[in-house]
C-alpha atoms as a PDB file:
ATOM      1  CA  UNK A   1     159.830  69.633  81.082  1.00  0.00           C
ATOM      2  CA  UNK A   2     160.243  68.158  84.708  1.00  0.00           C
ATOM      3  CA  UNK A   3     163.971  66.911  84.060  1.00  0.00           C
ATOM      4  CA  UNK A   4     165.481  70.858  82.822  1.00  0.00           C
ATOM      5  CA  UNK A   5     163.127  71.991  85.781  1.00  0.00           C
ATOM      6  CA  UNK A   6     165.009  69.509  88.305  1.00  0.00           C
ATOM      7  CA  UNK A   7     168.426  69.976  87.156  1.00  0.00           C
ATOM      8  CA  UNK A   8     168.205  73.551  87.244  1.00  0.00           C
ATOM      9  CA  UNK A   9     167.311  73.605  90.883  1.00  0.00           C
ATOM     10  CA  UNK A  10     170.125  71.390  91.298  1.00  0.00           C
ATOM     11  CA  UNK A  11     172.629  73.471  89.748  1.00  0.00           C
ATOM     12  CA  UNK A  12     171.716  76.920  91.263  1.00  0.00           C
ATOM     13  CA  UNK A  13     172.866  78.475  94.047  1.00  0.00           C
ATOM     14  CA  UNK A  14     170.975  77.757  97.023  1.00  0.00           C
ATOM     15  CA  UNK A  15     168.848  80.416  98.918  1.00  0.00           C
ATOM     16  CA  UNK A  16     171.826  81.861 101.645  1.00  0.00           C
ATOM     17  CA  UNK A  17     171.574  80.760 105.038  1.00  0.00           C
ATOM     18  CA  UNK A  18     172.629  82.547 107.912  1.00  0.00           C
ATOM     19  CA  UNK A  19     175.034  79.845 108.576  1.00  0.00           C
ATOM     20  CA  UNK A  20     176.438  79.242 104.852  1.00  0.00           C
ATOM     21  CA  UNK A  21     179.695  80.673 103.577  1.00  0.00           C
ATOM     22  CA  UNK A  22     179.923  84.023 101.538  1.00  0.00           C
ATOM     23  CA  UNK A  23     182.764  81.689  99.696  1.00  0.00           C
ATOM     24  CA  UNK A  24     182.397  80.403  95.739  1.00  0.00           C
ATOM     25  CA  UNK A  25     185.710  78.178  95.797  1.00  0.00           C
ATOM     26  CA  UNK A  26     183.453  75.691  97.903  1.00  0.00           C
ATOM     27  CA  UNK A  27     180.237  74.007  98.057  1.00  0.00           C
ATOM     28  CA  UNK A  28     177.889  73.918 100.752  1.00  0.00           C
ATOM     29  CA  UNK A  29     175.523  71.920 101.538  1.00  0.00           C
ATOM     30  CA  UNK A  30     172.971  71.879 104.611  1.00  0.00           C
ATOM     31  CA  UNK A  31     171.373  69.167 105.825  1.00  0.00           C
ATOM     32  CA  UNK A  32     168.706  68.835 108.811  1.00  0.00           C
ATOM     33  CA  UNK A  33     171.801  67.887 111.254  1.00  0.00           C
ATOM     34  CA  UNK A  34     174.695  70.121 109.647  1.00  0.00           C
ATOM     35  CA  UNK A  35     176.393  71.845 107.039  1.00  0.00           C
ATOM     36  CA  UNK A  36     178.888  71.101 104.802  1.00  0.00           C
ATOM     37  CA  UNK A  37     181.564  72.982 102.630  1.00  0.00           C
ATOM     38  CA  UNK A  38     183.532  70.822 100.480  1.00  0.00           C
ATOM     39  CA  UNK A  39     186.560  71.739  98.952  1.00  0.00           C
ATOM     40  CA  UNK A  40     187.762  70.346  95.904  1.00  0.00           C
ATOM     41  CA  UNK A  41     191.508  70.267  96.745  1.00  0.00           C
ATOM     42  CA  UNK A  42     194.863  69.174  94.922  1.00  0.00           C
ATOM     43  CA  UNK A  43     196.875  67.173  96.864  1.00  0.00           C
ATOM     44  CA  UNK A  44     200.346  69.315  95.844  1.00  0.00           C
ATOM     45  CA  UNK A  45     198.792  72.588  96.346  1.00  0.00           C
ATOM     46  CA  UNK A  46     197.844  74.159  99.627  1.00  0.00           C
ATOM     47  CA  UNK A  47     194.824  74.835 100.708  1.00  0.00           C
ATOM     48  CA  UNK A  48     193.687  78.368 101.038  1.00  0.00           C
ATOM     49  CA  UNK A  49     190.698  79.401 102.092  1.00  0.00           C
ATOM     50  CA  UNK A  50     189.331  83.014 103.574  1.00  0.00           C
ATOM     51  CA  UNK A  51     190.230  83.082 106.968  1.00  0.00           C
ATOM     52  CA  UNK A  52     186.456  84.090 108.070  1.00  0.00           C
ATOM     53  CA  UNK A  53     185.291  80.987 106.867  1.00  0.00           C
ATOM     54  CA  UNK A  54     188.075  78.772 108.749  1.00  0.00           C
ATOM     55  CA  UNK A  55     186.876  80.387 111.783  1.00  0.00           C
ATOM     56  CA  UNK A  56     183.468  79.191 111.321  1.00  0.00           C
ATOM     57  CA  UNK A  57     184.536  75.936 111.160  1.00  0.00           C
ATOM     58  CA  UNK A  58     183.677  73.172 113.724  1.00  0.00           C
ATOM     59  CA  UNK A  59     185.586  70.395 112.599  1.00  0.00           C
ATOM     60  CA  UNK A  60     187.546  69.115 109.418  1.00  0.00           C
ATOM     61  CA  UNK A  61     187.211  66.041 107.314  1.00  0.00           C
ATOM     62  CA  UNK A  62     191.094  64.651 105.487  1.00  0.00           C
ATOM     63  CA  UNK A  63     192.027  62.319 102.993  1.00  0.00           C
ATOM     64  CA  UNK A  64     194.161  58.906 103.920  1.00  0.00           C
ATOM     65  CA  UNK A  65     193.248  55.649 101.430  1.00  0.00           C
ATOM     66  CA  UNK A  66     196.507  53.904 102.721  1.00  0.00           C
ATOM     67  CA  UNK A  67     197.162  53.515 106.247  1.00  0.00           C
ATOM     68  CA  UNK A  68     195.283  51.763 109.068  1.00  0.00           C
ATOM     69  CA  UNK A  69     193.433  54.203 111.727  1.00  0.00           C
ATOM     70  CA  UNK A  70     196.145  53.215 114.739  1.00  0.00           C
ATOM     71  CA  UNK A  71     199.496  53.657 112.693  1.00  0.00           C
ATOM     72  CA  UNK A  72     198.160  57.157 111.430  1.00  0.00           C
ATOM     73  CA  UNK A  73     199.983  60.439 112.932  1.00  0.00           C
ATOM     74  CA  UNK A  74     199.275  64.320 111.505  1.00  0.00           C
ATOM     75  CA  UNK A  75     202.984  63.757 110.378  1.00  0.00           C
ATOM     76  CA  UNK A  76     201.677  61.794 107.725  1.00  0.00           C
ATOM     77  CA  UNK A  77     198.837  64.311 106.547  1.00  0.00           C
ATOM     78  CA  UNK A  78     201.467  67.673 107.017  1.00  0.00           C
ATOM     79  CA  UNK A  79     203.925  65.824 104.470  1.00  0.00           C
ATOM     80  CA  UNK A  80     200.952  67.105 101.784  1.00  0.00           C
ATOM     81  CA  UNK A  81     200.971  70.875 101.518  1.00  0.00           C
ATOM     82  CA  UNK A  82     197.424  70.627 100.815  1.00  0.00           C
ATOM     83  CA  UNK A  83     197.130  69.745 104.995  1.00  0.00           C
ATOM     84  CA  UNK A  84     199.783  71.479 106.228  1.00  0.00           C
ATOM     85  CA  UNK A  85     198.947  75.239 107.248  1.00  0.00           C
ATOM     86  CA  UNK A  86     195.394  74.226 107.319  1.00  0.00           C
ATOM     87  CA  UNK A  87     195.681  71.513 110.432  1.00  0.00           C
ATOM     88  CA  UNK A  88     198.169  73.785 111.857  1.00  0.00           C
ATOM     89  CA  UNK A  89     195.684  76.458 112.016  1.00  0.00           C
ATOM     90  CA  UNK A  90     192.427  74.297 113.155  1.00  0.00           C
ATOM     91  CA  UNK A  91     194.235  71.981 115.278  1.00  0.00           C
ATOM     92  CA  UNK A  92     196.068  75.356 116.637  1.00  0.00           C
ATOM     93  CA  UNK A  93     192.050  76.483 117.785  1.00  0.00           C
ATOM     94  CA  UNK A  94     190.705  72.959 119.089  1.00  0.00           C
ATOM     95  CA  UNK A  95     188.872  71.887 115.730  1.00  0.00           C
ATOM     96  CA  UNK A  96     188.731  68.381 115.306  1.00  0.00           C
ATOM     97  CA  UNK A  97     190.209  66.792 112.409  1.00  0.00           C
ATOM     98  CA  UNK A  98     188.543  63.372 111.129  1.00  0.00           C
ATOM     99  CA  UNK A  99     189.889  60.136 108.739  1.00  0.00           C
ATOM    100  CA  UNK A 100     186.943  58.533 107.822  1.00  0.00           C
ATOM    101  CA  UNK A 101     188.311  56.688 104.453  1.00  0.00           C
ATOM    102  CA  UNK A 102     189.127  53.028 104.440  1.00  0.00           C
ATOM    103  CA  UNK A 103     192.574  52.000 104.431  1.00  0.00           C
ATOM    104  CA  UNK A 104     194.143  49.396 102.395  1.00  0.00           C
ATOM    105  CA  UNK A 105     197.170  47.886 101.809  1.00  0.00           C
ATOM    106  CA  UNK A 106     195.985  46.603  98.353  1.00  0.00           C
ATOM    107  CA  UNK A 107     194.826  49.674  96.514  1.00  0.00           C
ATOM    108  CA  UNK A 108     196.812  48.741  93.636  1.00  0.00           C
ATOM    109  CA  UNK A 109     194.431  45.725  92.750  1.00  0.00           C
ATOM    110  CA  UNK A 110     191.362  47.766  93.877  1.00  0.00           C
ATOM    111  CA  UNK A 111     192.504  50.387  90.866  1.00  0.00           C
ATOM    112  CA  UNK A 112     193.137  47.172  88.909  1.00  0.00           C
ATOM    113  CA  UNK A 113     189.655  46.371  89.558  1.00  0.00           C
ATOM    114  CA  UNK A 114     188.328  49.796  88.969  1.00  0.00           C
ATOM    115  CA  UNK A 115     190.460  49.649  85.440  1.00  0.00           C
ATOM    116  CA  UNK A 116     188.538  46.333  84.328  1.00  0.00           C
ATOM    117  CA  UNK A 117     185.119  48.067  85.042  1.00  0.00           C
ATOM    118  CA  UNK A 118     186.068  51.242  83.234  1.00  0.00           C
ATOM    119  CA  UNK A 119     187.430  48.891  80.055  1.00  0.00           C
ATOM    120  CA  UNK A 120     184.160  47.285  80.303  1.00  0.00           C
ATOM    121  CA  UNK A 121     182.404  50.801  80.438  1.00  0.00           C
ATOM    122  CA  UNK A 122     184.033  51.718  76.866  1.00  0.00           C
ATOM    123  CA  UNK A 123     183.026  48.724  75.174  1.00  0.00           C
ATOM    124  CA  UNK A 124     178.837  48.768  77.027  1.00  0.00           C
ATOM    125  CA  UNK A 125     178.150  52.365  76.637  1.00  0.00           C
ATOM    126  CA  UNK A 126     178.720  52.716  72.649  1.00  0.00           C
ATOM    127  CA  UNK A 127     176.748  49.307  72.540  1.00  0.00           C
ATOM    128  CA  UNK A 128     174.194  50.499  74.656  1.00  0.00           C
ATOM    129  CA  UNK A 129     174.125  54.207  72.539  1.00  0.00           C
ATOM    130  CA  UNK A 130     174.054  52.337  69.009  1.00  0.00           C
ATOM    131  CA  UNK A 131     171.064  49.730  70.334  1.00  0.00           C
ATOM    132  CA  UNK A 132     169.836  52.905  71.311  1.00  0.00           C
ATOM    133  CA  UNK A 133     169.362  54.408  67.952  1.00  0.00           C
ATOM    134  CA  UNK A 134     168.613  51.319  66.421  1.00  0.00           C
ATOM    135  CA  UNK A 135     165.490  50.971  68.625  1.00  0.00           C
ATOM    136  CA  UNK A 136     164.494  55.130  67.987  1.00  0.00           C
ATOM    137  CA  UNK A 137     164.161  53.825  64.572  1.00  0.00           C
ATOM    138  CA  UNK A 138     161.633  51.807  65.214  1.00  0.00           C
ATOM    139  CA  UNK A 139     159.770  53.178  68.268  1.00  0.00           C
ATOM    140  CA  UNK A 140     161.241  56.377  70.604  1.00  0.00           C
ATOM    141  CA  UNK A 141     160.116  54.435  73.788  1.00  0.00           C
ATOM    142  CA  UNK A 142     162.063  51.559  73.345  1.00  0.00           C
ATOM    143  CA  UNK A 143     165.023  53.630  72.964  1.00  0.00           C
ATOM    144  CA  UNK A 144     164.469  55.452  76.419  1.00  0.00           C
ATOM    145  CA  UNK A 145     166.347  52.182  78.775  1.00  0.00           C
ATOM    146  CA  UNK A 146     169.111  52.280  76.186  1.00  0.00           C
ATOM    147  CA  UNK A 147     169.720  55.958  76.619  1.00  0.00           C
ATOM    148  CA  UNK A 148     169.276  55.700  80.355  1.00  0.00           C
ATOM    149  CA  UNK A 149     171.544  53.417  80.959  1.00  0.00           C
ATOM    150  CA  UNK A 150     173.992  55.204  79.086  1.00  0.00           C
ATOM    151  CA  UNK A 151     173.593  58.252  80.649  1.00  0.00           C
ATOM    152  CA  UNK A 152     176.659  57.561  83.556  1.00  0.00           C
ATOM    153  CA  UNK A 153     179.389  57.403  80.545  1.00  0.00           C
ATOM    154  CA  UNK A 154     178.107  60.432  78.472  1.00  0.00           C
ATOM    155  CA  UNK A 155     178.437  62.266  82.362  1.00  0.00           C
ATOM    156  CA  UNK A 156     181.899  60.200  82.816  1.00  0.00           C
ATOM    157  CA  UNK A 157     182.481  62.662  79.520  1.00  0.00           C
ATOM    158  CA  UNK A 158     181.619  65.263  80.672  1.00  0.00           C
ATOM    159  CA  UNK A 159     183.305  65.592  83.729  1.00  0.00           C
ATOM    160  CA  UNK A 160     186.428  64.900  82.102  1.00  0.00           C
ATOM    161  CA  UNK A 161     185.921  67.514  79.345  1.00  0.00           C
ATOM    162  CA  UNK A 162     185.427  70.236  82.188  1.00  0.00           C
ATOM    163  CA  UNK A 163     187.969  68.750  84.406  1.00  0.00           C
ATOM    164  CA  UNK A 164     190.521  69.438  81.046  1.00  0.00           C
ATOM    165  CA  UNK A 165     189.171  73.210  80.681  1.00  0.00           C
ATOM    166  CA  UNK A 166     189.528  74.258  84.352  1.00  0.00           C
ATOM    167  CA  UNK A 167     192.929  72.813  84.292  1.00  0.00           C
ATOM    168  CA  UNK A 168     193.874  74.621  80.797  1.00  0.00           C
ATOM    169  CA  UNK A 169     192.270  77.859  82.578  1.00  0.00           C
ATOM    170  CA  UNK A 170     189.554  78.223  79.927  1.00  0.00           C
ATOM    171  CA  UNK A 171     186.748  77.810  82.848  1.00  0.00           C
ATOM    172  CA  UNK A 172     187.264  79.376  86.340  1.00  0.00           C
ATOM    173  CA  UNK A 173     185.546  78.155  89.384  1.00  0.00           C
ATOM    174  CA  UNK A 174     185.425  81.162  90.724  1.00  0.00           C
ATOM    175  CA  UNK A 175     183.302  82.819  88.266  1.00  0.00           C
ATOM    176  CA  UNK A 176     180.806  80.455  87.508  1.00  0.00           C
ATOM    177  CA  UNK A 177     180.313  80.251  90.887  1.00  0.00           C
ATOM    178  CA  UNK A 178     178.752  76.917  92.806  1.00  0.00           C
ATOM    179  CA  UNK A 179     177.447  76.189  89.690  1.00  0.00           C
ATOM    180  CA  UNK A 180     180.642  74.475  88.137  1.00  0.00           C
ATOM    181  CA  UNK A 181     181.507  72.651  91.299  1.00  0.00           C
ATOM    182  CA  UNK A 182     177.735  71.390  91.287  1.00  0.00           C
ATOM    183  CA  UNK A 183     177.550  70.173  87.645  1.00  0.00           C
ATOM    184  CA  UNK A 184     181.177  68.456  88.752  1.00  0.00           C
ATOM    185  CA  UNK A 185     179.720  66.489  91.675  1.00  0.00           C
ATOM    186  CA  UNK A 186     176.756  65.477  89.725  1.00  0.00           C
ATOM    187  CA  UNK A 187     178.640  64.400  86.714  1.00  0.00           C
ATOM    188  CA  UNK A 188     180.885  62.624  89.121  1.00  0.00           C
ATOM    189  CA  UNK A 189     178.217  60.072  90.502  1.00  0.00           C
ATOM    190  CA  UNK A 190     178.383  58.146  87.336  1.00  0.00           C
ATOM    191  CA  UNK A 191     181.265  56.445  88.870  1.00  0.00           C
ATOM    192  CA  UNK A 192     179.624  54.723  91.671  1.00  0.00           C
ATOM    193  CA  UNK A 193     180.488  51.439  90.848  1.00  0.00           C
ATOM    194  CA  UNK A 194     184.176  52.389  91.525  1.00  0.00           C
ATOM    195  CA  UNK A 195     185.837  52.068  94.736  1.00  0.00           C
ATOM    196  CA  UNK A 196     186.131  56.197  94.679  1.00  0.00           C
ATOM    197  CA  UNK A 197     182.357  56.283  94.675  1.00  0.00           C
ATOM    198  CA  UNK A 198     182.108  53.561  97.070  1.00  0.00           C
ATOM    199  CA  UNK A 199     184.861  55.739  99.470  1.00  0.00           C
ATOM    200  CA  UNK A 200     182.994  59.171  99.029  1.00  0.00           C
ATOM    201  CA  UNK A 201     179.332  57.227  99.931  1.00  0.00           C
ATOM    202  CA  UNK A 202     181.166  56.136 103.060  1.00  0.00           C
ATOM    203  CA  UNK A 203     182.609  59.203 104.247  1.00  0.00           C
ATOM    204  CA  UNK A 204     178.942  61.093 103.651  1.00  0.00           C
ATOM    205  CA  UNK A 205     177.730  57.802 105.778  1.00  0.00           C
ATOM    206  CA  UNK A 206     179.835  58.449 108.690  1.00  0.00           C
ATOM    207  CA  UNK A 207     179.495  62.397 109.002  1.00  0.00           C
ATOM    208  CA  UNK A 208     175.266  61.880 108.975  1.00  0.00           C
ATOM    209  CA  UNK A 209     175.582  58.718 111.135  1.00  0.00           C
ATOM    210  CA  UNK A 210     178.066  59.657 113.724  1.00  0.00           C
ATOM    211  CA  UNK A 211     180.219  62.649 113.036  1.00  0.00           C
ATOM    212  CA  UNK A 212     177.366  65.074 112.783  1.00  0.00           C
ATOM    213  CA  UNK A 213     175.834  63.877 115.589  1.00  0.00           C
ATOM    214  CA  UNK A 214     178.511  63.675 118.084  1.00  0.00           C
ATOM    215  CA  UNK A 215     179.487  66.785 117.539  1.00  0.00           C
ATOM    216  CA  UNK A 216     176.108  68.327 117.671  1.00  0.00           C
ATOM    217  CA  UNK A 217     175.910  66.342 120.982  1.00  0.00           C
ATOM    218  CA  UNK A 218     179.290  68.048 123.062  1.00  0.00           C
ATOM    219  CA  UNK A 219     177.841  71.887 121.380  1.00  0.00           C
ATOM    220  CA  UNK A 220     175.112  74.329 122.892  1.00  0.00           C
ATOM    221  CA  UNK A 221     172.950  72.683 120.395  1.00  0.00           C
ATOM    222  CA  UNK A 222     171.711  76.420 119.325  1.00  0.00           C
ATOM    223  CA  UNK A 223     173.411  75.969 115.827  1.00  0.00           C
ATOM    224  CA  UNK A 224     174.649  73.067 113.146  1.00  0.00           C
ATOM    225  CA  UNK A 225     178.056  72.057 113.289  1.00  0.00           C
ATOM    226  CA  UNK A 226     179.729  73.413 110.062  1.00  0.00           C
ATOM    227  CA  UNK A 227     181.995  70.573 108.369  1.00  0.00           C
ATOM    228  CA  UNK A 228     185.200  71.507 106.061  1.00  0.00           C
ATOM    229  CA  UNK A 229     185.400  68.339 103.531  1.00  0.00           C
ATOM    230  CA  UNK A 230     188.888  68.735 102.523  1.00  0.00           C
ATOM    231  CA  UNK A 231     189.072  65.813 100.034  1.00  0.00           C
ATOM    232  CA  UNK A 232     190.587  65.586  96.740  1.00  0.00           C
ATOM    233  CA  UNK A 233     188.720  67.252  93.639  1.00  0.00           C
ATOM    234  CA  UNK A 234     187.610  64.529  92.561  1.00  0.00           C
ATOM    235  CA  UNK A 235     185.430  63.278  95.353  1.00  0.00           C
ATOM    236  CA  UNK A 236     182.728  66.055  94.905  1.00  0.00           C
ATOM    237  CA  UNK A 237     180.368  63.114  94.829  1.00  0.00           C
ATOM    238  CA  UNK A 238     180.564  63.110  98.557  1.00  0.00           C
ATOM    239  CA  UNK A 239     178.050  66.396  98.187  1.00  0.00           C
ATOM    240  CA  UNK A 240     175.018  64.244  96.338  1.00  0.00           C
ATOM    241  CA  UNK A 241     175.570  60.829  98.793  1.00  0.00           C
ATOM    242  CA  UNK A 242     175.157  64.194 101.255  1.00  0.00           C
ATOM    243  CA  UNK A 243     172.189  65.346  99.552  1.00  0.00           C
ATOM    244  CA  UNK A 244     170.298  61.825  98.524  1.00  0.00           C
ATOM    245  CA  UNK A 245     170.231  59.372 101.345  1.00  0.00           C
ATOM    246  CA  UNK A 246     168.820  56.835  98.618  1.00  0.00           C
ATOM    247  CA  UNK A 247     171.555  57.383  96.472  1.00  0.00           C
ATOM    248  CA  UNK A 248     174.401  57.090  99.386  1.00  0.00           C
ATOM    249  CA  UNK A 249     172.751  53.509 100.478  1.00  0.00           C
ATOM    250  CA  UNK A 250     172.491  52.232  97.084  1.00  0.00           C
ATOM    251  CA  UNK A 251     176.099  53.182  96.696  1.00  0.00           C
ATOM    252  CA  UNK A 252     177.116  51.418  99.536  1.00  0.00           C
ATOM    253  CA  UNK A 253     175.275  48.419  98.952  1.00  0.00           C
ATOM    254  CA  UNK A 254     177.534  48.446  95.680  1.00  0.00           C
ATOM    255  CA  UNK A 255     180.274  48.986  97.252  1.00  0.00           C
ATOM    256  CA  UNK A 256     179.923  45.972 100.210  1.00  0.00           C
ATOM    257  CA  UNK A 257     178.804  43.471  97.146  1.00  0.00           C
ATOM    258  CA  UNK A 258     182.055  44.070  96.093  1.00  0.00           C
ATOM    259  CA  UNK A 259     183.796  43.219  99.220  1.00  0.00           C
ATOM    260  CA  UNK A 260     184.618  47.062  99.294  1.00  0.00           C
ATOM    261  CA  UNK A 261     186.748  46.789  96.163  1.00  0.00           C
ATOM    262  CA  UNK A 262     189.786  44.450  98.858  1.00  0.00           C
ATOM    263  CA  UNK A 263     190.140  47.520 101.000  1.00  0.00           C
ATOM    264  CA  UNK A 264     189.507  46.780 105.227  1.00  0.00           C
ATOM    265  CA  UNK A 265     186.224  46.606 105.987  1.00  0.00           C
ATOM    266  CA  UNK A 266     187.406  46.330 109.975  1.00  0.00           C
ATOM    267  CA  UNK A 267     186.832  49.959 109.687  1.00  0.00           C
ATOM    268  CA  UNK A 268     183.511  50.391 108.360  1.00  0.00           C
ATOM    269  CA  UNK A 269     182.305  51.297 111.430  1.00  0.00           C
ATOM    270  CA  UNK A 270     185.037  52.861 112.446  1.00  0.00           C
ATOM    271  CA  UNK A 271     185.973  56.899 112.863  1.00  0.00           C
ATOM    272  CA  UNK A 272     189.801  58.207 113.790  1.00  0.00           C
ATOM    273  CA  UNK A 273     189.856  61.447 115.435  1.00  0.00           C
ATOM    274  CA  UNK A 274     192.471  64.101 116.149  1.00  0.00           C
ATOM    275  CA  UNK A 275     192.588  66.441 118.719  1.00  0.00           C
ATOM    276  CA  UNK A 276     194.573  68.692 120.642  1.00  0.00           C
ATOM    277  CA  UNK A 277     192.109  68.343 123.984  1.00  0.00           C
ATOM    278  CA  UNK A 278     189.561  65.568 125.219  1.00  0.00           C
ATOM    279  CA  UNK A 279     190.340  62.207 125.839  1.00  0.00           C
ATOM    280  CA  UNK A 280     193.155  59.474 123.207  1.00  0.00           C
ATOM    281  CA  UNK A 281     196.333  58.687 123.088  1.00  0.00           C
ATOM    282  CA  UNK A 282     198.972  61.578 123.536  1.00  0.00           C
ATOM    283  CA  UNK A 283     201.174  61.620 120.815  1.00  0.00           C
ATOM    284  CA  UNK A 284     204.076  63.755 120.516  1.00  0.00           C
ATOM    285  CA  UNK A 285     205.777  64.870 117.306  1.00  0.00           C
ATOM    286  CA  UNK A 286     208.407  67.552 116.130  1.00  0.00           C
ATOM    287  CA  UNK A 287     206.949  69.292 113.003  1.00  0.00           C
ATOM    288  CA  UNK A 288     208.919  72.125 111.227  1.00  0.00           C
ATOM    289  CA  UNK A 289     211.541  72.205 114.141  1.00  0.00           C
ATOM    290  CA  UNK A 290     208.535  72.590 116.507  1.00  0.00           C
ATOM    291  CA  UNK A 291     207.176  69.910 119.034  1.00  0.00           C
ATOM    292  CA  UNK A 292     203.048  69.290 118.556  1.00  0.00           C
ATOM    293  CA  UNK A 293     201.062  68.012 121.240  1.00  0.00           C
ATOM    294  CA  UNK A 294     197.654  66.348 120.343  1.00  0.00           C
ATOM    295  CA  UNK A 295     195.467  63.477 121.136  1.00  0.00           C
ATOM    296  CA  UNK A 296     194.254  60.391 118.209  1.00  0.00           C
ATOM    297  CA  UNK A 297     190.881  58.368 119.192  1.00  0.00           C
ATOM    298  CA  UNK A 298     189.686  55.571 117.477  1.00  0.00           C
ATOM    299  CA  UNK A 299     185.870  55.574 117.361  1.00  0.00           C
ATOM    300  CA  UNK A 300     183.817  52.527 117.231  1.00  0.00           C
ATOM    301  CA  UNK A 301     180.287  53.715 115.719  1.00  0.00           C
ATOM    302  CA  UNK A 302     177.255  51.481 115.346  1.00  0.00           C
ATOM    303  CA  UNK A 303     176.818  52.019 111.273  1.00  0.00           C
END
């Protein structure tokens, strides 16, 4: 009784805050520092989102996996249409945009490595499911650490089943509400041994550890700094490592055992900001014919 009692807490839509978006395309999140509207965006499709909720918005967190923090422009993030009006329109209104992902130069053997756990995965989780039933047989409890255990691949399943439905159009965001986006992220946690999960733990990290509280620290200090997570669909996760400090440290104790799956952990503790006022380095660039003006920090944080 407790577990359908937990997970349908989970899954509903949270009481409405004053603060908390009239908006079912993303899901929020509030925390005791902020709040937090992720948006599960496509990389070749824009990103469009009601204009009253942009306006609310006190800063904006982008995807980069490749390129270190000091060779990084906006150039590079308006070349995705997913980025480009939306940074034009922030950046345009002095919102802060944020790169909190680890770059690489090897992510081709960190997917290699991601592809030997997930062969592994196929072969341990219909062993674990058929010791499993073997054990119900002969009592129910000793079946109950099999079935755990396997409990990441059936949600692995899952996840992929639903991912295959929105995309056919047979399931709509839109009118299932949070709910969909919620079942998603959950379902999505199952790959925390991966260097994805290990990425999304680390950008929930950073916003609670610095992000959050630097901005919190330049407002009036009257309301929580709303956060647009602007990451790919399938980094939902980032909204439970948001939710479960426990389950964000555990994650990233994962993810530093494996030497952070060969990406560069010089920037663990590091944040790039951009800008168009306060202090960086100017930077000057011609986008769409037109010259842009704006400012890139590098921000050592203290973990």
């Amino acid at each position: 009784m407790v577990f359908p009692l937990v997970a349908r807490k989970y899954i509903s839509r949270p009481a409405q805050h004053d603060q908390l978006m009239d908006d079912n395309s993303l899901l929020q999140l509030e925390t005791k520092q902020g709040i937090y509207l992720l948006h599960p965006g496509n990389h070749s499709a824009k990103t469009e989102l009601d204009q009253t909720t942009l306006d609310e918005v006190d800063a904006v967190v982008v995807e980069d996996t490749f390129s270190e923090y000091e060779s990084l422009s906006l150039t590079d993030f308006y070349r995705f249409e997913q980025y480009h009006d939306l940074l034009t329109d922030l950046l345009s209104r002095d919102v802060p945009a944020y790169v909190l992902d680890l770059p690489s130069e090897l992510d081709r053997e960190a997917f290699e490595q991601d592809r030997k756990f997930l062969k592994l995965a196929v072969i341990v989780y219909p062993a674990l499911f058929l010791l499993g039933l073997s054990l119900l047989f002969i009592h129910p409890l000793l079946a109950v650490v099999p079935f755990f255990l396997v409990l990441p691949g059936v949600l692995m399943i899952f996840d992929s089943l639903v991912d295959t439905l929105v995309s056919l159009g047979f399931l709509s965001q839109h009118v299932l509400q949070c709910r969909l986006l919620r079942i998603r992220a959950l379902m999505l946690t199952a790959m925390f041994y991966t260097s994805a999960g290990g990425r999304s733990a680390l950008v929930a990290h950073k916003l609670e550890t610095y992000v959050v509280p630097e901005l919190c620290s330049s407002s009036d200090g009257q309301s929580k700094p709303i956060i647009l997570i602007d990451y790919g669909a399938y980094h939902l996760d980032i909204y439970c490592y948001l939710k479960f400090d426990w389950l964000c440290r555990f994650t990233l104790s994962m993810f530093a055992f494996r030497n952070y799956s060969s990406k560069n952990d010089d920037y663990v503790d590091k944040v790039l900001e951009f800008t168009s006022s306060g202090s960086g380095v100017v930077m000057l660039e011609e986008v769409d014919k037109l010259d842009i003006v704006y400012k890139r920090k590098v921000h050592d944080i203290d973990g």
